[in-house]
Each structure stands twice: as C-alpha cells, then as structure tokens.
N, C-alpha and C. Protein backbone atom coordinates (compact mmCIF):
# COMPACT_ATOMS: atom_id res chain seq x y z
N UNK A 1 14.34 -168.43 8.57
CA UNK A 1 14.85 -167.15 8.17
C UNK A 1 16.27 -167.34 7.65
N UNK A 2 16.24 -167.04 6.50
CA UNK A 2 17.64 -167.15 5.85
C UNK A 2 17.86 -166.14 4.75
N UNK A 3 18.85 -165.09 5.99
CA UNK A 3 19.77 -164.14 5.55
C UNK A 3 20.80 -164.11 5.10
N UNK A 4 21.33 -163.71 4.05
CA UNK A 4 22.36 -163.81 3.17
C UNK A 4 22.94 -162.60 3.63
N UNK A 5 24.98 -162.84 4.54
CA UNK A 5 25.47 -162.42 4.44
C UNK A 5 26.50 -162.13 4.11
N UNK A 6 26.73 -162.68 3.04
CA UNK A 6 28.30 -162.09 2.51
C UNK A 6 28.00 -162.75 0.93
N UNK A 7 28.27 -162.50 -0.13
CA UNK A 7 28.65 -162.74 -1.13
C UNK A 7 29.78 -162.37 -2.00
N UNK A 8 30.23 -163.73 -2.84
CA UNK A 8 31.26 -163.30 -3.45
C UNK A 8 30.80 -162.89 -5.23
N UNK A 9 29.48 -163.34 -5.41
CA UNK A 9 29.26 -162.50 -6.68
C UNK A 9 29.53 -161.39 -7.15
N UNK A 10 30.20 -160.91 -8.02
CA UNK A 10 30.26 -159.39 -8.11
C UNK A 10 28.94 -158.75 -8.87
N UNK A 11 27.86 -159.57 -9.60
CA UNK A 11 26.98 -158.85 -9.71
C UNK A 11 25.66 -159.15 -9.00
N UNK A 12 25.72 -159.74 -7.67
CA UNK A 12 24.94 -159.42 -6.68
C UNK A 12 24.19 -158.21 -6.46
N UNK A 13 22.99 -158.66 -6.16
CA UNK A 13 22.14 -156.99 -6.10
C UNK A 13 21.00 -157.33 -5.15
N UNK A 14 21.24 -156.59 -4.05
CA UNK A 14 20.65 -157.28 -3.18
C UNK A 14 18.89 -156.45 -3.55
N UNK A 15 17.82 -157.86 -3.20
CA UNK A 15 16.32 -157.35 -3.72
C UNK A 15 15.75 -156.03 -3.06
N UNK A 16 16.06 -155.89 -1.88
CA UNK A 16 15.71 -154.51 -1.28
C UNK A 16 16.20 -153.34 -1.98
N UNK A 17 17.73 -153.42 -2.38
CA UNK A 17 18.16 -152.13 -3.21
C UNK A 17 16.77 -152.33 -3.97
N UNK A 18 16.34 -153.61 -5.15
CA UNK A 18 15.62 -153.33 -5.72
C UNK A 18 14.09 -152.48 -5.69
N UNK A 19 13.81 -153.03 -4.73
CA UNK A 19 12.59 -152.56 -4.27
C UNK A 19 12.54 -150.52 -4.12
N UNK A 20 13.51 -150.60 -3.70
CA UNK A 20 13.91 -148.74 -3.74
C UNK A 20 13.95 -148.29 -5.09
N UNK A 21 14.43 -149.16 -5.78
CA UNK A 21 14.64 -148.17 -7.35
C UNK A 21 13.38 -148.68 -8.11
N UNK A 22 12.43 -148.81 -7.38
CA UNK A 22 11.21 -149.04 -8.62
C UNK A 22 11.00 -148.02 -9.30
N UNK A 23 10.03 -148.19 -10.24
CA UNK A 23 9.94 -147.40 -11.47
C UNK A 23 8.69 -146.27 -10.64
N UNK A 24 9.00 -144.75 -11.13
CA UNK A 24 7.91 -143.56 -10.34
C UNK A 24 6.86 -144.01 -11.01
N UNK A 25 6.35 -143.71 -9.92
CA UNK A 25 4.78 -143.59 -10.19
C UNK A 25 4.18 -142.85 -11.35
N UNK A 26 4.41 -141.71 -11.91
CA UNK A 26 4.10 -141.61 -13.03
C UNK A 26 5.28 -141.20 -14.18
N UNK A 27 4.60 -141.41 -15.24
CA UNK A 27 5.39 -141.24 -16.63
C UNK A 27 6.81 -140.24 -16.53
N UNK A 28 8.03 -140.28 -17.21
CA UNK A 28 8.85 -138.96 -17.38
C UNK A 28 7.89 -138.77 -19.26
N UNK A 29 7.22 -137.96 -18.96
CA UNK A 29 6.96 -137.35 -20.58
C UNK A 29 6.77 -135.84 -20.24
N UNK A 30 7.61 -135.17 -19.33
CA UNK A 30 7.55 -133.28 -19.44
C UNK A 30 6.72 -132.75 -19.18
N UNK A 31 5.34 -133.41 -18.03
CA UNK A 31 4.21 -132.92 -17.46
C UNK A 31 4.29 -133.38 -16.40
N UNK A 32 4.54 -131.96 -15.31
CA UNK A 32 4.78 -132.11 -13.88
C UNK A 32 3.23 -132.14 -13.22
N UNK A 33 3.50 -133.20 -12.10
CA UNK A 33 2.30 -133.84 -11.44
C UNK A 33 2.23 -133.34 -10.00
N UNK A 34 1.38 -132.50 -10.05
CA UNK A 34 1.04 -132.30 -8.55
C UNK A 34 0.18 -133.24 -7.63
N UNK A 35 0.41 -133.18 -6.44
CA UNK A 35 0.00 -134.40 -5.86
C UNK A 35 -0.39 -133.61 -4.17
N UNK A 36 -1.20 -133.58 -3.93
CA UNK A 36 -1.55 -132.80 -1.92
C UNK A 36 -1.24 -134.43 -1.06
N UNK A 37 -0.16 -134.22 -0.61
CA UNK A 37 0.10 -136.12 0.55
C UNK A 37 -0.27 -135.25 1.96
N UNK A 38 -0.47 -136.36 2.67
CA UNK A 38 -0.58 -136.07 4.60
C UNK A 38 0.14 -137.35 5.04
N UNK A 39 0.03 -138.41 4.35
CA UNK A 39 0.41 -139.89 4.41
C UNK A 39 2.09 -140.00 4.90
N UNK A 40 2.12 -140.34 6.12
CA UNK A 40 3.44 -140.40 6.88
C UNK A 40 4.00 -139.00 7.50
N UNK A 41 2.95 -137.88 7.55
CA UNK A 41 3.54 -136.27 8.27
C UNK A 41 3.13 -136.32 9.51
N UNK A 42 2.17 -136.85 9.77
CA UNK A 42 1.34 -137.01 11.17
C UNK A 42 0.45 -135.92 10.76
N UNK A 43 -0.52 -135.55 9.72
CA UNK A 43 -1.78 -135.12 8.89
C UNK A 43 -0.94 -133.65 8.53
N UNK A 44 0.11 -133.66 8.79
CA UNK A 44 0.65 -131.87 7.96
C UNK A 44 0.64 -132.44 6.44
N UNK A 45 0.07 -131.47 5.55
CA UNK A 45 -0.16 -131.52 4.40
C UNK A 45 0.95 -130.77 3.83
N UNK A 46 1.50 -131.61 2.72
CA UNK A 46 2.44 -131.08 1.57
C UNK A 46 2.19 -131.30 0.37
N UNK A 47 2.67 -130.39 -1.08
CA UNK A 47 2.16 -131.20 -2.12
C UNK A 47 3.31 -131.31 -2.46
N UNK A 48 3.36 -132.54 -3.70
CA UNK A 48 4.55 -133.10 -4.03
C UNK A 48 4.52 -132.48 -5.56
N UNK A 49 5.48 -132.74 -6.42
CA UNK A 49 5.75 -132.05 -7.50
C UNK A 49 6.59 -133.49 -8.02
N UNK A 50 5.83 -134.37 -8.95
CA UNK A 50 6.74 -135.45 -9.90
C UNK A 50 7.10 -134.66 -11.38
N UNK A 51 7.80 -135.40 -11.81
CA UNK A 51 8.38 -135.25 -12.96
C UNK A 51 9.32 -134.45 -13.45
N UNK A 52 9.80 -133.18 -12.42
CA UNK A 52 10.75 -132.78 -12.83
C UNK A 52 12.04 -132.83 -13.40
N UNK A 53 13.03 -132.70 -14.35
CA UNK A 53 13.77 -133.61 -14.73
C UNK A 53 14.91 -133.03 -13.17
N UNK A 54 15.77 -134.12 -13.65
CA UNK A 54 16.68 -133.68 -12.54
C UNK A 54 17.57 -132.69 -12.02
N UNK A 55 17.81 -132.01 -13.65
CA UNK A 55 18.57 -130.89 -13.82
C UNK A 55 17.43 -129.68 -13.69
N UNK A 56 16.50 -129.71 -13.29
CA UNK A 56 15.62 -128.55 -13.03
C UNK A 56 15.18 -128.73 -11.51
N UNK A 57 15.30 -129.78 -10.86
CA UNK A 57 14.59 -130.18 -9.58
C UNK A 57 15.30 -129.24 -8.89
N UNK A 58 16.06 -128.59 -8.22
CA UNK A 58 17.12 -128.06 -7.56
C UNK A 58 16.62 -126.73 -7.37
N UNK A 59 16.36 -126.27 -8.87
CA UNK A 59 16.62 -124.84 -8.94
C UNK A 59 14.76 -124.07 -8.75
N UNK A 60 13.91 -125.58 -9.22
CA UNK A 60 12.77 -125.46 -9.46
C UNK A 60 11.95 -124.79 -7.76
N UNK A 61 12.69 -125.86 -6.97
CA UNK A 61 12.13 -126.17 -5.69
C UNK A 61 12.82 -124.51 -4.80
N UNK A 62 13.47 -124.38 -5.52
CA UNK A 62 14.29 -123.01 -4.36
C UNK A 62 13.32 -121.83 -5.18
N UNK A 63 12.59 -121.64 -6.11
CA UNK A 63 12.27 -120.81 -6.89
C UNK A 63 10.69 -120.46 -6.03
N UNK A 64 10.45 -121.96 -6.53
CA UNK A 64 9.02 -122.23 -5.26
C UNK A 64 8.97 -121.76 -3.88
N UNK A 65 10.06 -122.48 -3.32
CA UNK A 65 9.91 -121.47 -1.80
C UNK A 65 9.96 -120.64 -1.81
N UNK A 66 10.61 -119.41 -2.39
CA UNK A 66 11.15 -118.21 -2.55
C UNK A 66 9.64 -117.39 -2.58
N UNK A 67 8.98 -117.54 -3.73
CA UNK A 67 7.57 -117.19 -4.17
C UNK A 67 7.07 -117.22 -3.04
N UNK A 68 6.46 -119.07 -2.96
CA UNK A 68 5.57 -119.02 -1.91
C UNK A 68 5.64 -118.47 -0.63
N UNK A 69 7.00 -118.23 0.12
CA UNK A 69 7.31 -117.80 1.27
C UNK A 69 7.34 -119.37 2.40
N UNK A 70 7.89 -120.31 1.76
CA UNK A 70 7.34 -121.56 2.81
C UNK A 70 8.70 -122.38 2.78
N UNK A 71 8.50 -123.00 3.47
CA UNK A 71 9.60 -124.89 3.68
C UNK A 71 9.50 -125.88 2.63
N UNK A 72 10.24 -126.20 2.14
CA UNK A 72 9.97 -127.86 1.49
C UNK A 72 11.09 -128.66 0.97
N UNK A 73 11.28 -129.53 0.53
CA UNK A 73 12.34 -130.51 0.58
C UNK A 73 12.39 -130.91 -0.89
N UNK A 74 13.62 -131.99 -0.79
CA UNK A 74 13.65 -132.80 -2.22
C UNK A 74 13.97 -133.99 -1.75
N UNK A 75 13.34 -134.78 -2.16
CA UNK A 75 13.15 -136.47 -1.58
C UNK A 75 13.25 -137.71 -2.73
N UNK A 76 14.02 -137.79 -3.30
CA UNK A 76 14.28 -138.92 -4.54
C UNK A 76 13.69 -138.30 -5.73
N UNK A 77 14.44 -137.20 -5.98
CA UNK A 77 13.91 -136.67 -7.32
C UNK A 77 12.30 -135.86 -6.95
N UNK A 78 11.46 -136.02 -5.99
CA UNK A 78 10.59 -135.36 -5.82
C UNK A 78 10.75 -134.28 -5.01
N UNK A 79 10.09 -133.01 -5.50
CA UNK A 79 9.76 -131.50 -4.51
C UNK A 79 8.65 -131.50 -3.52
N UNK A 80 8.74 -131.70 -2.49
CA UNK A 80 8.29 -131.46 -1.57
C UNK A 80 7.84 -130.08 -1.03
N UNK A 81 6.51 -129.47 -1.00
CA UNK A 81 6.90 -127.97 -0.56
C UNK A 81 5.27 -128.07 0.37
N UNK A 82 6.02 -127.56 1.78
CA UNK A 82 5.05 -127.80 3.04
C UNK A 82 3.97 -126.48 2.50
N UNK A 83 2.93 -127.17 3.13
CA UNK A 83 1.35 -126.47 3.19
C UNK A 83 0.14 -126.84 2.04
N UNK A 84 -0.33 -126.32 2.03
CA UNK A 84 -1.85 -126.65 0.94
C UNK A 84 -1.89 -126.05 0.43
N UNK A 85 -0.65 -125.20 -0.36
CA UNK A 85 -0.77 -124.42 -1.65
C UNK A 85 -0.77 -124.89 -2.91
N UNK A 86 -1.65 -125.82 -3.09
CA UNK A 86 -1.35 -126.49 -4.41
C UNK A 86 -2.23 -125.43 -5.88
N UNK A 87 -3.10 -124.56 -5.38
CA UNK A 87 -3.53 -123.48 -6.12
C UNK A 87 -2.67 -122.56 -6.51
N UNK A 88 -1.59 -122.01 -5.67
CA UNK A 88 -0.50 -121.06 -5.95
C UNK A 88 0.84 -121.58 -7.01
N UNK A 89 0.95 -123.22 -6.02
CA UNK A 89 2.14 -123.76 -7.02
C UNK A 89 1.78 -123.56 -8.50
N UNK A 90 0.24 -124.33 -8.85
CA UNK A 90 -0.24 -124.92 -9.83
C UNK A 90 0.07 -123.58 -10.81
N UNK A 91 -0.56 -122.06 -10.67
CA UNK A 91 -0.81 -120.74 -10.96
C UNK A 91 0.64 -120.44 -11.58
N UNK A 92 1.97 -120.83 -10.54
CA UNK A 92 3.29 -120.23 -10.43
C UNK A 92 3.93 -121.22 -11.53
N UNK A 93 3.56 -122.47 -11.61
CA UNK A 93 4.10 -123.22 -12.51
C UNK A 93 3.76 -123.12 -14.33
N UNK A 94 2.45 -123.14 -14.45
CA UNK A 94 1.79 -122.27 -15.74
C UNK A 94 2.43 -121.22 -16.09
N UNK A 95 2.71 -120.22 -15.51
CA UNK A 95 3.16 -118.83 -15.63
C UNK A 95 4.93 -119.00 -16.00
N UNK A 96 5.38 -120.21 -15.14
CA UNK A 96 7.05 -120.25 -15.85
C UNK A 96 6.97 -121.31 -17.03
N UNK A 97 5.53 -121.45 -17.66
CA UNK A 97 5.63 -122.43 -18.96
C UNK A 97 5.58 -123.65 -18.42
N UNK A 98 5.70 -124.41 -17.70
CA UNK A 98 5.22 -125.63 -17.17
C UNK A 98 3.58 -126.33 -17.92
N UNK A 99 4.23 -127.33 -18.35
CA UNK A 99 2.48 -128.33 -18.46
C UNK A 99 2.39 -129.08 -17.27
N UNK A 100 1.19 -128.60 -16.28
CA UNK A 100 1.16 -129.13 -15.28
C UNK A 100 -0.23 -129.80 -15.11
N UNK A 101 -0.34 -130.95 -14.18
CA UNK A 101 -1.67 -131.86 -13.92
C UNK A 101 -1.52 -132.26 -12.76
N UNK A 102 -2.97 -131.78 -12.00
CA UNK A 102 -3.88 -132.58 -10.83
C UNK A 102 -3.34 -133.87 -10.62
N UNK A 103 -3.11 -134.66 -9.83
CA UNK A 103 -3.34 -136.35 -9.56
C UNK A 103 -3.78 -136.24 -8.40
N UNK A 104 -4.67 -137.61 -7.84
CA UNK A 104 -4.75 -138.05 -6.74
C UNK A 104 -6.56 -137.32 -6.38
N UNK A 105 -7.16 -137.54 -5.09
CA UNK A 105 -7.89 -136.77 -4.80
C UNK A 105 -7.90 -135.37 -4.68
C-alpha cells in the first residue's frame, strides 16, 4: 500500500478528485431526464431530475416543491425531489416548456 502524502507538484491532481468529476451520465443537450432511484435511501423512492443547466437548478427545484407540496434536495447539479411523483413532475415540467424524457426502468 503506497499512499502518497505530500506533493510538491503544483499540478498534482489527486485520481479520486478524479473519479468525482466524471462525466454525467447523460448528455447536456436541453432535455431534462427523469429518473425514479431507491438505490442508497434504504427503499424511500425519489426521482431525480438530470440536465438542468445550472442557472435553472435552484430555482427549478424550489418551484417543484412548492407545486408538489413535498421535500427534495440538490446533489451535484442534480434535483432530487422525495416520493413517486414522477407523473406530476413529468405533467409540471411540459406545462413550464420543458423537453422532458423517461430513463431507467
């Protein structure tokens, strides 16, 4: 086991940062991706919301709760919004002009 601790490189980058900034899972081309996860809640279901740009993520996700009446988060550029409303989001997002798409099961 050989841990590297200290360097004097200044453009050192350590591989784990890397591993965090991988590339999202899907495309930025202006079609937000809904997604239903349970994976790491202990089976509470949330759906996720990719692609938002960043300057809309903020305002997008407070707009959503507001509507839906619910909880949800923002987690590396993704909206998080607790429960299995992915029929209401999907409905609410169309209606503010959104091109939106299904992923996943």
């Amino acid at each position: 086991m050989n841990n590297l601790v200290y360097s004097t490189d200044p453009n050192w980058q350590d591989p784990a940062d890397k591993a965090n900034q991988a590339e999202s899972l899907f495309p930025d081309d202006g079609v937000l991706r809904l997604r239903r996860e349970t994976k790491g809640r202990k089976g509470a279901g949330v759906v996720c919301i990719y692609g938002a740009s960043s300057a809309q993520v903020g305002d997008l996700a407070k707009q959503l709760k507001k509507q839906l009446g619910t909880g949800g988060a923002i987690k590396k550029g993704v909206i998080e919004i607790q429960g299995d409303r992915l029929p209401q989001i999907e409905a609410f997002l169309l209606k503010s002009g959104f091109k939106v798409k299904k992923v996943g099961g």
